[in-house]
Protein backbone atom coordinates (compact mmCIF):
# COMPACT_ATOMS: atom_id res chain seq x y z
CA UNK A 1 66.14 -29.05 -35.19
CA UNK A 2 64.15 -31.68 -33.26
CA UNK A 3 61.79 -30.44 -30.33
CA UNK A 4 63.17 -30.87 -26.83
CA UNK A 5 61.34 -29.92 -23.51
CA UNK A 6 62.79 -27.95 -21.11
CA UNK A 7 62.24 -25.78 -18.69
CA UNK A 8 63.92 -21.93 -17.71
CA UNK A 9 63.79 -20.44 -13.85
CA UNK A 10 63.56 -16.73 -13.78
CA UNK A 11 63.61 -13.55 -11.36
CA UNK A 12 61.94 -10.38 -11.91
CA UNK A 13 61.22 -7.28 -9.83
CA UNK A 14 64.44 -7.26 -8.18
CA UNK A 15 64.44 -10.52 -7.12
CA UNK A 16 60.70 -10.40 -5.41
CA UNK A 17 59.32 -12.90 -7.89
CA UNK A 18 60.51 -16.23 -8.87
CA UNK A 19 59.10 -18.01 -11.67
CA UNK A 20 59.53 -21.11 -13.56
CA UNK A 21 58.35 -21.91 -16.87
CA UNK A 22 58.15 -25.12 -19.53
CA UNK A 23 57.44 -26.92 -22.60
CA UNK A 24 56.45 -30.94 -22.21
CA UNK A 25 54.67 -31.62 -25.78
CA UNK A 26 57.43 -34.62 -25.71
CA UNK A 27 56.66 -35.68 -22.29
CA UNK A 28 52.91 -36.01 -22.34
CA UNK A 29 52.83 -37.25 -25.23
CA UNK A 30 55.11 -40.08 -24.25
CA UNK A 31 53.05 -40.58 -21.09
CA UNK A 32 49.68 -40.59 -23.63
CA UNK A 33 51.48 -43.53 -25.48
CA UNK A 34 53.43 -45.49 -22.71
CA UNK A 35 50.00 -45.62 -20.56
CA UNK A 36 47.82 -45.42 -23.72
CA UNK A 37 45.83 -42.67 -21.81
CA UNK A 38 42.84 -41.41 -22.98
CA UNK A 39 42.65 -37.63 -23.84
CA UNK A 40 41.46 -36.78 -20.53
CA UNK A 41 43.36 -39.19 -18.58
CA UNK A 42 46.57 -37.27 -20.92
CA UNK A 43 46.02 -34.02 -20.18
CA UNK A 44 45.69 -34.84 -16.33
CA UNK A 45 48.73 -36.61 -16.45
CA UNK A 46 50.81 -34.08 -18.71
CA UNK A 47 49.39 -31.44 -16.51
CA UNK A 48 50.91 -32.92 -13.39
CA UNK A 49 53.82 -34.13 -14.91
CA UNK A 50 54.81 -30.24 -16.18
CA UNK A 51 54.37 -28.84 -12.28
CA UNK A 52 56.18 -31.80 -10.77
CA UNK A 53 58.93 -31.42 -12.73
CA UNK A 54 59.10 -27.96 -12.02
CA UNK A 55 58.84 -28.54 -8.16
CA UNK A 56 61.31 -31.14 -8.89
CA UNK A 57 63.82 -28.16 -9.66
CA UNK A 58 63.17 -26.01 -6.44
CA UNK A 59 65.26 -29.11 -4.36
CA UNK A 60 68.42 -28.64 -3.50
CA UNK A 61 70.15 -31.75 -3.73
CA UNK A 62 70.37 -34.59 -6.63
CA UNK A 63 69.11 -37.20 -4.04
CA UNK A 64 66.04 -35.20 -3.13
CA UNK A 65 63.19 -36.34 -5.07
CA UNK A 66 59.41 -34.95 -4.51
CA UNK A 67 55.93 -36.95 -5.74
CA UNK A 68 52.88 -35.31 -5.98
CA UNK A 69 49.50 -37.26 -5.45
CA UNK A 70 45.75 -36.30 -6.83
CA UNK A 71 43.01 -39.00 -4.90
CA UNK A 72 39.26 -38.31 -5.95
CA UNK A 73 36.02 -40.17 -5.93
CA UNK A 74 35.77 -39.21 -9.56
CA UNK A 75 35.99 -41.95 -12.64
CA UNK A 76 39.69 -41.67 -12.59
CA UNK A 77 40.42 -42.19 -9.27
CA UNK A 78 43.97 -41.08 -9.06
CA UNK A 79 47.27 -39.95 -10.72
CA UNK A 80 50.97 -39.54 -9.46
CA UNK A 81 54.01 -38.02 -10.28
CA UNK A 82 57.78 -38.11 -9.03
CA UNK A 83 60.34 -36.02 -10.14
CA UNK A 84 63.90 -35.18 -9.12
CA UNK A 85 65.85 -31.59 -9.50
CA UNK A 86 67.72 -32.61 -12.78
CA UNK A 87 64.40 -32.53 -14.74
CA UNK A 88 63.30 -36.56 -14.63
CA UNK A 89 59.96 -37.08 -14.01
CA UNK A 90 57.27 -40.14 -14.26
CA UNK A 91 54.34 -40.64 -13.47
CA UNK A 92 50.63 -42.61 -14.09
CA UNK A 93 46.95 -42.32 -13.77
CA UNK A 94 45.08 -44.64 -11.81
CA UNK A 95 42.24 -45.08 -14.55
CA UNK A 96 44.17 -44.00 -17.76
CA UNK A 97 40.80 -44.85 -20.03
CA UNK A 98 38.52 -42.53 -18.19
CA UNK A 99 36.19 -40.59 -20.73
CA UNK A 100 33.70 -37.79 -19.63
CA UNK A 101 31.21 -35.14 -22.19
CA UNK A 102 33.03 -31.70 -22.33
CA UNK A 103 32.91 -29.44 -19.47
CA UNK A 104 31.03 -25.63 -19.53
CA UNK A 105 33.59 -24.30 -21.51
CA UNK A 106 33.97 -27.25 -24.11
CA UNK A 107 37.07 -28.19 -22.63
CA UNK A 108 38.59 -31.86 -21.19
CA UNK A 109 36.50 -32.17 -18.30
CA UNK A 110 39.70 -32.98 -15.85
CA UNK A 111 38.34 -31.71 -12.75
CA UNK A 112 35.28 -33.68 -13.29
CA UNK A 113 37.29 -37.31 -14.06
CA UNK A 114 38.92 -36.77 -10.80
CA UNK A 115 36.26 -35.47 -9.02
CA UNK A 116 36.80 -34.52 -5.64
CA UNK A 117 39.90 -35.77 -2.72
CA UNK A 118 43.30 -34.59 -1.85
CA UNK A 119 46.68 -33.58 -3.09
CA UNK A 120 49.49 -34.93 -1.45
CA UNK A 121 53.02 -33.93 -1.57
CA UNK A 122 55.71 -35.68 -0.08
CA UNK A 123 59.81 -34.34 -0.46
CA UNK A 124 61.83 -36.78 -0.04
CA UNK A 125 65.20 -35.13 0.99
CA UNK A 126 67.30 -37.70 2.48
CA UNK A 127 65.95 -37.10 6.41
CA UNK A 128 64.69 -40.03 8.31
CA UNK A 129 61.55 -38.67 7.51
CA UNK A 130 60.04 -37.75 4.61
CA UNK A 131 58.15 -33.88 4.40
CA UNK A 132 54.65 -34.77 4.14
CA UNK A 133 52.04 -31.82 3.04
CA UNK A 134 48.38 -32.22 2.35
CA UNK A 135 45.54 -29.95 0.83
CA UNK A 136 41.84 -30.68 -0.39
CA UNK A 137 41.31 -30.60 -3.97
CA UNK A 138 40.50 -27.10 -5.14
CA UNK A 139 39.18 -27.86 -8.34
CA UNK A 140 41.07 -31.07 -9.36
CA UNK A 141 42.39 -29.15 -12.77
CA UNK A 142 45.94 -29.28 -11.77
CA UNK A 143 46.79 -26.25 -11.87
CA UNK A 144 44.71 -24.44 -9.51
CA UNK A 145 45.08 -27.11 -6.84
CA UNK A 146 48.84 -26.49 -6.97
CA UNK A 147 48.53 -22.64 -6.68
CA UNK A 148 46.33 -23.97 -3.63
CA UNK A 149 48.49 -26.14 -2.10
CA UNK A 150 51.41 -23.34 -2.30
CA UNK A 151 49.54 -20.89 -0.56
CA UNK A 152 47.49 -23.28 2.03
CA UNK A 153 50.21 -25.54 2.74
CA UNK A 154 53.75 -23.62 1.74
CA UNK A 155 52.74 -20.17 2.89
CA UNK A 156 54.03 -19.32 -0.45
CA UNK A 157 51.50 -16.70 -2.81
CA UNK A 158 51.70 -18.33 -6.32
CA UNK A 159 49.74 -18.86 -9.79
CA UNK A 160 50.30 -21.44 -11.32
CA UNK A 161 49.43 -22.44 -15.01
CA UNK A 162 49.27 -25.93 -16.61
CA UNK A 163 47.90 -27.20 -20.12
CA UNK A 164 47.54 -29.82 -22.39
CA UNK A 165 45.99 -29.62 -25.96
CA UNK A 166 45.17 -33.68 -27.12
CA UNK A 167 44.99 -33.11 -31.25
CA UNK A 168 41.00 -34.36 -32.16
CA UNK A 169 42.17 -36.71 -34.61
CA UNK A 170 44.68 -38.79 -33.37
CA UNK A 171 44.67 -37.85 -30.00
CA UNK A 172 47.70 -37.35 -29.54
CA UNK A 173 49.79 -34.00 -28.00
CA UNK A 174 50.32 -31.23 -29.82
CA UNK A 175 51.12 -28.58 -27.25
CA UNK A 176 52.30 -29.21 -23.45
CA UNK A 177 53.75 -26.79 -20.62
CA UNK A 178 53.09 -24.60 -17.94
CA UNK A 179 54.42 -21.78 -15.33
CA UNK A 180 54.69 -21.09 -11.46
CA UNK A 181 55.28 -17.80 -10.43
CA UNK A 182 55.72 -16.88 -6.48
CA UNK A 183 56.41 -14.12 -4.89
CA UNK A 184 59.12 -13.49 -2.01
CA UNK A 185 57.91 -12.58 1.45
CA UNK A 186 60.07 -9.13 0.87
CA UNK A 187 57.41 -8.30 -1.94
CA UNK A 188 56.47 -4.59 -1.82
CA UNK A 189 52.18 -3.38 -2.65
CA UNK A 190 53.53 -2.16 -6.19
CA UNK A 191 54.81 -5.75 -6.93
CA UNK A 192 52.26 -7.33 -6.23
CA UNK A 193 49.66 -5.42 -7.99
CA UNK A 194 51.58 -5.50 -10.74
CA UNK A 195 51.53 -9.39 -11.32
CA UNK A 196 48.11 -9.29 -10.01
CA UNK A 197 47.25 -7.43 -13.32
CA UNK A 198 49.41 -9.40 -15.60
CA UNK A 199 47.83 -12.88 -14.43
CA UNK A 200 44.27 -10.89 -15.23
CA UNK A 201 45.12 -10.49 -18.79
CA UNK A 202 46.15 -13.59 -19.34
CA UNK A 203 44.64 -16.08 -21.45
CA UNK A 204 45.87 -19.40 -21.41
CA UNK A 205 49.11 -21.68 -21.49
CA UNK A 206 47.83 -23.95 -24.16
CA UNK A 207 46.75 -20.77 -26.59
CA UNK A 208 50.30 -19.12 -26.01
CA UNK A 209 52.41 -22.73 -26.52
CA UNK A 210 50.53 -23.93 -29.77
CA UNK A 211 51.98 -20.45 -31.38
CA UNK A 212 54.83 -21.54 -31.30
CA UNK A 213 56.49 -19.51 -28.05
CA UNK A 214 59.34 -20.72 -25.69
CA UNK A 215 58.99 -20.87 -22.24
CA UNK A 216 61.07 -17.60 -22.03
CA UNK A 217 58.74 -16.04 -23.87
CA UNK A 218 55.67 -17.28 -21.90
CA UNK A 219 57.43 -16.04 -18.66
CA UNK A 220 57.92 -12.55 -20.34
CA UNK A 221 53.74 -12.31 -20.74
CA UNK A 222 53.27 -13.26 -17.43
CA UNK A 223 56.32 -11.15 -16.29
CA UNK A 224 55.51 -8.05 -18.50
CA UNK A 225 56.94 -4.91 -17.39
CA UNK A 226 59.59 -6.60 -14.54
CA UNK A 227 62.85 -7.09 -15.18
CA UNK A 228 62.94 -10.60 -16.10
CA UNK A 229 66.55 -12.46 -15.50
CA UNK A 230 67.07 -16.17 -17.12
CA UNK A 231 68.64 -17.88 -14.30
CA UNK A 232 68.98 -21.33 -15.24
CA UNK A 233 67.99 -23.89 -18.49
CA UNK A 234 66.87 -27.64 -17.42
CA UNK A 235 66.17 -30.02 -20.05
CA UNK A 236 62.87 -32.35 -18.88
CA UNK A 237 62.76 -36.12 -19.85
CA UNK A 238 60.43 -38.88 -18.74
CA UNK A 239 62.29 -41.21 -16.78
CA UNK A 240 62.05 -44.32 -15.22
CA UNK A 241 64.58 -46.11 -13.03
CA UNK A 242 62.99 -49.40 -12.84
CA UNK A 243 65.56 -52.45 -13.47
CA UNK A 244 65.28 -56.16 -13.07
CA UNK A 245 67.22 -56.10 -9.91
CA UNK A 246 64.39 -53.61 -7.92
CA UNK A 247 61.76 -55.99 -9.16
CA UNK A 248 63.32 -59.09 -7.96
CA UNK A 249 64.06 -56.76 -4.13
CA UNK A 250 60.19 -56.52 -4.22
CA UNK A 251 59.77 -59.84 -4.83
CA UNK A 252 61.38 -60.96 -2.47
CA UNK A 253 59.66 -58.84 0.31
CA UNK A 254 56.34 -60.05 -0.33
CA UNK A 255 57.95 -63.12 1.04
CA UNK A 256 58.21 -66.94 0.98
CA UNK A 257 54.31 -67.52 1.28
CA UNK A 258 53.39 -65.41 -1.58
CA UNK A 259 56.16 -67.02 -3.58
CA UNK A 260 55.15 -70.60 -2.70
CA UNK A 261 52.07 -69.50 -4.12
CA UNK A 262 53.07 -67.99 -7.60
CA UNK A 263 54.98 -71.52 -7.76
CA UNK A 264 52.04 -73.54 -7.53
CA UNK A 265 50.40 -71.81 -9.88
CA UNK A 266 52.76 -73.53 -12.31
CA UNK A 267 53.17 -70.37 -14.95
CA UNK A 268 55.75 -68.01 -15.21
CA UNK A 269 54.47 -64.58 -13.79
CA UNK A 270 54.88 -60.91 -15.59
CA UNK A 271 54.89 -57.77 -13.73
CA UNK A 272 54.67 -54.59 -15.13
CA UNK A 273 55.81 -50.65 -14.19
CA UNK A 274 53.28 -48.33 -13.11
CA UNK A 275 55.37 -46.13 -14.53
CA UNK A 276 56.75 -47.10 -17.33
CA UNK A 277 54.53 -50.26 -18.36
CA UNK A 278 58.08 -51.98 -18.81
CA UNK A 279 57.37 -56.10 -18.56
CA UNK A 280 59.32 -58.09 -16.22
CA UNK A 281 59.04 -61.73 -16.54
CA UNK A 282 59.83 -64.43 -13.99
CA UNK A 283 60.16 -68.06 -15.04
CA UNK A 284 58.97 -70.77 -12.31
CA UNK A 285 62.66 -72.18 -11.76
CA UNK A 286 63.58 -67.71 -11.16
CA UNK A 287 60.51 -68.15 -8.65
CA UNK A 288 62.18 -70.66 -6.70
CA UNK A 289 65.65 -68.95 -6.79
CA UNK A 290 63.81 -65.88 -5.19
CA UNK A 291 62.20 -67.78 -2.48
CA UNK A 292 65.02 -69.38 -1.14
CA UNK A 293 66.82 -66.23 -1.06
CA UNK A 294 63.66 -64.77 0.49
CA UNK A 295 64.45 -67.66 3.01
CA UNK A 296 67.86 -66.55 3.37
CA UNK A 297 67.04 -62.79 4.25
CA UNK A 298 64.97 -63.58 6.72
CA UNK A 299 67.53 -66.22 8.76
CA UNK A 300 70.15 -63.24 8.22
CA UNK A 301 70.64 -62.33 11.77
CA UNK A 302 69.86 -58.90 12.78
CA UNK A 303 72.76 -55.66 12.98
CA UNK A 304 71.53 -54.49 15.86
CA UNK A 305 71.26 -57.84 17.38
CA UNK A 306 72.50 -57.85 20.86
């Protein structure tokens, strides 16, 4: 049977916890190649990736989509990722061939390559505005600055857990995934001792995944002793809705000046996804088609034009 990431959302203690859990060996991995990231640069990215996608899940609606942004001052400057609640998620890494020494523990030295900044989340559900909510950096390990963020910014009380183990050799992913747990505002003293304990003992996402274990069965360590319901199964998949047609709309907006200028240069231009690192290329005669619909647009009268 091939692998397949997914992801499984849970209740436990009569419905005072939530918790979400997932394996994304397929999806860092594909990240690591697509943005040939070094190891650090992949386990940042496959780190963010795994909670995205499972904040991507907690929206209600197919349009909503949520992005979550890490700025630092460290070597690699930045990563993003964007996920909806049907498990697609991208993202990229400002500096993807950052390399630091080991940290204290011998470990990627994540927190150090991003150093220290902000995290940034923005839902996107559809209102005239978008929901905007900001943090400092914790750590810049991913996973802690998300348990931050839940509590500081959400008023939620959460753990979560993210890892990424980048195989020595070949550097590429051998083990993926993570878990948020949260507890409901109707959580009793008992409860919450109770987790309190079970997050103690644990030891670490990457340890329990490179067994072999599901995510069910990672949620049932961190849940042990609740009564732990499956509620739902998404499958996770890195994807990218870039097309020719959203390049060409973004050509176009940079506008007649800028395209005059490509012209001149007398080559044929190639842009690229941050995402995806799909190539788009646009011949000089393309160029000129653009520009004169660039023209077009902005002649095109006004709707609300009295």
């Amino acid at each position: 049977m091939s692998y397949k990431d997914y992801m499984v959302r849970a209740t436990a203690g009569n419905a005072q916890i939530r918790a979400f859990a997932a394996t994304t060996k397929e999806l860092a991995d594909y990240a690591r190649k697509v943005h040939n990231l070094s190891p650090i640069a992949a386990a940042a990215l496959g780190r963010l990736m795994t909670g995205t996608a499972m904040m991507g899940t907690m929206m209600d609606n197919d349009d909503d989509l949520i992005t979550v942004k890490m700025d630092g001052d460290g070597p690699m400057k930045g990563l993003l990722a964007t996920a909806d609640n049907k498990g697609n998620v991208k993202g990229y890494v400002s500096n993807p061939l950052v390399i630091l020494p080991p940290n204290e523990q011998g470990h990627l030295n994540v927190g150090g390559a991003i150093g220290e900044g902000s995290l940034t989340v923005i839902r996107d559900m559809g209102l005239k505005e978008p929901y905007i909510g900001q943090v400092p950096l914790y750590s810049g390990e991913v996973a802690e600055d998300l348990t931050y963020y839940f509590t500081k910014s959400e008023q939620t009380p959460s753990s979560v857990g993210l890892g990424v183990l980048v195989e020595r050799e070949n550097l590429s992913v051998i083990a993926a995934g993570g878990f948020i747990v949260q507890l409901m505002p109707f959580a009793d003293e008992e409860t919450i001792t109770h987790l309190e304990e079970n997050l103690k003992k644990f030891t670490s996402v990457t340890d329990i995944l490179k067994s072999g274990k599901t995510p069910e069965e990672l949620l049932s360590i961190v849940l042990e002793g609740f009564d732990m319901e499956i509620t739902d199964r998404v499958d996770l998949n890195f994807y990218c809705n870039c097309d020719r047609d959203r390049v060409e709309r973004a050509l176009i907006l940079v506008g007649e000046k800028e395209l005059q200028s490509m012209i001149g240069d007398g080559k044929e231009i190639e842009l690229k996804c941050q995402f995806c690192n799909k190539a788009y290329t646009f011949s000089i005669d393309e160029l000129r088609e653009l520009k004169e619909r660039a023209k077009a647009a902005k002649l095109q009268p006004r709707s609300d034009a009295k």
